[in-house]
C-alpha atoms as a PDB file:
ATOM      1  CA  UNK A   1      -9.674  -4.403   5.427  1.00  0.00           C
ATOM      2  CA  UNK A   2      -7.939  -7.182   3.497  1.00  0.00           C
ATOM      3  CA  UNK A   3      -5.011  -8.330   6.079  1.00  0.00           C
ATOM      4  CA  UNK A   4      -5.729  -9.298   9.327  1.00  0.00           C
ATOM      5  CA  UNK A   5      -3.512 -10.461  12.037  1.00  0.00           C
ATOM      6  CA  UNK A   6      -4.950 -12.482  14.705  1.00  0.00           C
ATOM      7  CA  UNK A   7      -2.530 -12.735  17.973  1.00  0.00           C
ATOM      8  CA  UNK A   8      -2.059 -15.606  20.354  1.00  0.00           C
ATOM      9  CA  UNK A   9      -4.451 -17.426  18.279  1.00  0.00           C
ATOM     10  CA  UNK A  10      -4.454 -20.936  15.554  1.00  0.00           C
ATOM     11  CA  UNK A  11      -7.517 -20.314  13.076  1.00  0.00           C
ATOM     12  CA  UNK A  12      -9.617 -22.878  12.679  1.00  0.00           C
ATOM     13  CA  UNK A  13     -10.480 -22.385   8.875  1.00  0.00           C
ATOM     14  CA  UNK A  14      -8.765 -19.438   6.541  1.00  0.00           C
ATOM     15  CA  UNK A  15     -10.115 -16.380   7.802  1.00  0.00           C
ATOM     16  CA  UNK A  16     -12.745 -14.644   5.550  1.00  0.00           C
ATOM     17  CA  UNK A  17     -13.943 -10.859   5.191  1.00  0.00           C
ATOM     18  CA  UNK A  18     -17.398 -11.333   3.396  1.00  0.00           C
ATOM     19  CA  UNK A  19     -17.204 -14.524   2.184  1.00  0.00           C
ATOM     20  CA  UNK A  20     -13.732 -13.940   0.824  1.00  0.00           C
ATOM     21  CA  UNK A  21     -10.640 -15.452   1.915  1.00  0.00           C
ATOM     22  CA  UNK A  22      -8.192 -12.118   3.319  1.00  0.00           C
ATOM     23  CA  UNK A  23      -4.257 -12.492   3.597  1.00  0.00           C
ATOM     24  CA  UNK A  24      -3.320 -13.185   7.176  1.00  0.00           C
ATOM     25  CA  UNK A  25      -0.449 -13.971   9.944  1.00  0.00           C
ATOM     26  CA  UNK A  26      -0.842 -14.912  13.206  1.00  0.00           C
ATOM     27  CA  UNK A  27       1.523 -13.580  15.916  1.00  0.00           C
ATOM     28  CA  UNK A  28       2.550 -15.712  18.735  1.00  0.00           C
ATOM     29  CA  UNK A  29       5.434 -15.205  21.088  1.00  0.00           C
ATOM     30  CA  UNK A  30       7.695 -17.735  22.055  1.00  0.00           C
ATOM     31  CA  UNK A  31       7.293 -18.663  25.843  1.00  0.00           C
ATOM     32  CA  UNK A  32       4.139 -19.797  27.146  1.00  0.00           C
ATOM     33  CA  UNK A  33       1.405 -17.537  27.879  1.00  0.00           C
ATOM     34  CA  UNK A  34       3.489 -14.909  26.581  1.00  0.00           C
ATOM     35  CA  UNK A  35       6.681 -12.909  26.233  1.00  0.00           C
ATOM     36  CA  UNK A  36       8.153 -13.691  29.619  1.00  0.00           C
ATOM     37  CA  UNK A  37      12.264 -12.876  30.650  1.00  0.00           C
ATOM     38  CA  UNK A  38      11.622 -15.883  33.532  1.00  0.00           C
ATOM     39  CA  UNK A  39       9.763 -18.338  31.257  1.00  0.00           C
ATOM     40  CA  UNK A  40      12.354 -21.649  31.422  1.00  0.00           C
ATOM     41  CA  UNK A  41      10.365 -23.329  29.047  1.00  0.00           C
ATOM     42  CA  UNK A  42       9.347 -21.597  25.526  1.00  0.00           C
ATOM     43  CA  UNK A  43       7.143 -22.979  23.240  1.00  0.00           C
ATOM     44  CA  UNK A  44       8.489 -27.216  22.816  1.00  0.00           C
ATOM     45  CA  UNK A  45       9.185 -28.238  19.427  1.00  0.00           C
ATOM     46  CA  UNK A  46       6.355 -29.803  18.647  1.00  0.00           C
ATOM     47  CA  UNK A  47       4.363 -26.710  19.126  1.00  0.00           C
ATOM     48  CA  UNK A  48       6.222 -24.491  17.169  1.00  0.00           C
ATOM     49  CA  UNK A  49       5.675 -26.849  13.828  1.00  0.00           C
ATOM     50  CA  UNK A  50       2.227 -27.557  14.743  1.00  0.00           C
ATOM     51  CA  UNK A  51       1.917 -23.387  14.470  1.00  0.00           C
ATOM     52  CA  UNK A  52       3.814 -23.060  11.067  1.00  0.00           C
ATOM     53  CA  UNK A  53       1.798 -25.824   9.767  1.00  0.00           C
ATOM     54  CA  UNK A  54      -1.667 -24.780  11.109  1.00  0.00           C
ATOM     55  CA  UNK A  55      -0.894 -21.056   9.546  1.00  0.00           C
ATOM     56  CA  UNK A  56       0.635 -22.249   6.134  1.00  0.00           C
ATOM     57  CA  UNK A  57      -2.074 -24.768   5.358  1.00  0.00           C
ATOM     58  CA  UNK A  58      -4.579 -22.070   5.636  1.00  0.00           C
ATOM     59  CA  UNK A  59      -2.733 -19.836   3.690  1.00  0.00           C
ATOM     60  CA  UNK A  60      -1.687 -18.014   6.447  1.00  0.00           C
ATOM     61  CA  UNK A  61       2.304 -16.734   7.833  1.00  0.00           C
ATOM     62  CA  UNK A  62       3.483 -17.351  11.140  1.00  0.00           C
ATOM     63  CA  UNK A  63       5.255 -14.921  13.186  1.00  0.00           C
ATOM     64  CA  UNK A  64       6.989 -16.408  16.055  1.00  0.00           C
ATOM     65  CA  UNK A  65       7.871 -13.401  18.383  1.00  0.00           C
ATOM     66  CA  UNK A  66      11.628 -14.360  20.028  1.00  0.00           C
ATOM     67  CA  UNK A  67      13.206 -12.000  21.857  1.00  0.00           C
ATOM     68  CA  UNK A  68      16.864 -10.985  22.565  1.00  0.00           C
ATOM     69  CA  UNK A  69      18.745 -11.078  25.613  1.00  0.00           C
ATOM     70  CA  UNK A  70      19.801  -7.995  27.565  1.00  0.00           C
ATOM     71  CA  UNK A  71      23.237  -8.761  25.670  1.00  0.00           C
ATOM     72  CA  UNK A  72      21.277  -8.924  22.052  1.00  0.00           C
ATOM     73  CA  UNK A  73      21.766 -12.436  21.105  1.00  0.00           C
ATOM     74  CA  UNK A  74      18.943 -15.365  21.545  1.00  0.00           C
ATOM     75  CA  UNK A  75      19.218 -17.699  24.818  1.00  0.00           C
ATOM     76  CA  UNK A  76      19.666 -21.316  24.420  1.00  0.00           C
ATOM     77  CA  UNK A  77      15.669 -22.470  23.947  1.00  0.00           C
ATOM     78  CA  UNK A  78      15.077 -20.164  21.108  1.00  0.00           C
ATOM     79  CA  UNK A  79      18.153 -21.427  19.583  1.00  0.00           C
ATOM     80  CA  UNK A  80      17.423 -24.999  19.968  1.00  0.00           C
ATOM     81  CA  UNK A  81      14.078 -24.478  18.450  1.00  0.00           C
END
Protein backbone atom coordinates (compact mmCIF):
# COMPACT_ATOMS: atom_id res chain seq x y z
CA UNK A 1 0.00 0.00 0.00
CA UNK A 2 1.47 3.45 -0.62
CA UNK A 3 -1.82 5.84 -0.41
CA UNK A 4 -3.90 5.83 2.36
CA UNK A 5 -6.93 7.79 3.09
CA UNK A 6 -7.90 8.25 6.57
CA UNK A 7 -11.74 9.55 6.99
CA UNK A 8 -13.19 11.85 9.58
CA UNK A 9 -9.81 12.08 10.94
CA UNK A 10 -6.63 15.16 11.38
CA UNK A 11 -3.23 13.09 11.60
CA UNK A 12 -1.19 13.91 14.11
CA UNK A 13 2.26 13.40 12.29
CA UNK A 14 2.58 12.35 8.31
CA UNK A 15 1.40 8.98 8.17
CA UNK A 16 4.11 6.26 7.63
CA UNK A 17 4.00 2.58 6.10
CA UNK A 18 7.32 1.08 7.55
CA UNK A 19 9.07 3.86 8.52
CA UNK A 20 8.32 5.62 5.27
CA UNK A 21 6.29 8.56 4.75
CA UNK A 22 3.04 7.23 2.15
CA UNK A 23 0.96 9.86 0.04
CA UNK A 24 -2.29 10.59 1.80
CA UNK A 25 -5.79 12.64 1.95
CA UNK A 26 -8.06 12.80 4.50
CA UNK A 27 -11.82 12.87 3.77
CA UNK A 28 -14.10 14.87 5.85
CA UNK A 29 -17.61 15.95 5.05
CA UNK A 30 -18.87 19.21 5.55
CA UNK A 31 -21.56 19.30 8.40
CA UNK A 32 -20.79 18.17 11.72
CA UNK A 33 -20.63 14.66 12.60
CA UNK A 34 -21.28 13.96 9.13
CA UNK A 35 -23.10 14.33 5.84
CA UNK A 36 -26.42 15.47 7.20
CA UNK A 37 -29.53 17.18 4.73
CA UNK A 38 -30.81 18.87 8.38
CA UNK A 39 -27.36 19.94 9.65
CA UNK A 40 -27.91 24.10 9.93
CA UNK A 41 -24.51 24.50 10.80
CA UNK A 42 -21.55 22.89 8.55
CA UNK A 43 -18.20 22.91 9.44
CA UNK A 44 -17.40 27.12 10.69
CA UNK A 45 -14.67 28.71 8.95
CA UNK A 46 -12.21 28.34 11.16
CA UNK A 47 -12.44 24.64 10.97
CA UNK A 48 -12.32 24.21 7.51
CA UNK A 49 -8.66 26.11 7.31
CA UNK A 50 -7.53 24.50 10.37
CA UNK A 51 -8.24 21.04 8.12
CA UNK A 52 -6.45 22.28 4.88
CA UNK A 53 -3.65 23.40 6.96
CA UNK A 54 -3.32 20.35 9.30
CA UNK A 55 -3.38 18.03 5.90
CA UNK A 56 -1.00 20.26 3.72
CA UNK A 57 1.64 20.71 6.38
CA UNK A 58 1.94 17.04 6.63
CA UNK A 59 2.06 16.59 3.17
CA UNK A 60 -1.22 15.47 3.02
CA UNK A 61 -4.68 16.71 0.57
CA UNK A 62 -7.84 17.55 1.99
CA UNK A 63 -11.05 16.47 0.66
CA UNK A 64 -13.90 18.38 1.97
CA UNK A 65 -17.05 16.27 1.04
CA UNK A 66 -20.02 19.11 0.11
CA UNK A 67 -22.94 17.99 -1.17
CA UNK A 68 -25.60 19.30 -3.64
CA UNK A 69 -29.03 20.18 -3.10
CA UNK A 70 -31.98 18.16 -4.38
CA UNK A 71 -31.91 21.03 -7.16
CA UNK A 72 -27.90 20.37 -7.83
CA UNK A 73 -26.44 23.55 -6.73
CA UNK A 74 -24.63 24.13 -3.10
CA UNK A 75 -26.87 25.80 -0.19
CA UNK A 76 -25.81 28.98 1.30
CA UNK A 77 -23.14 27.54 4.19
CA UNK A 78 -21.10 25.67 1.73
CA UNK A 79 -21.03 28.68 -0.35
CA UNK A 80 -20.05 31.03 2.29
CA UNK A 81 -17.27 28.77 3.27
Amino acid sequence: MDFISPEQVKVAKWPEINGKRVSWETCQTFSVPGLLRDDIHGKVPHNCFELLIESVSKGGNLLLNVGPTARGVFDIRAQDR
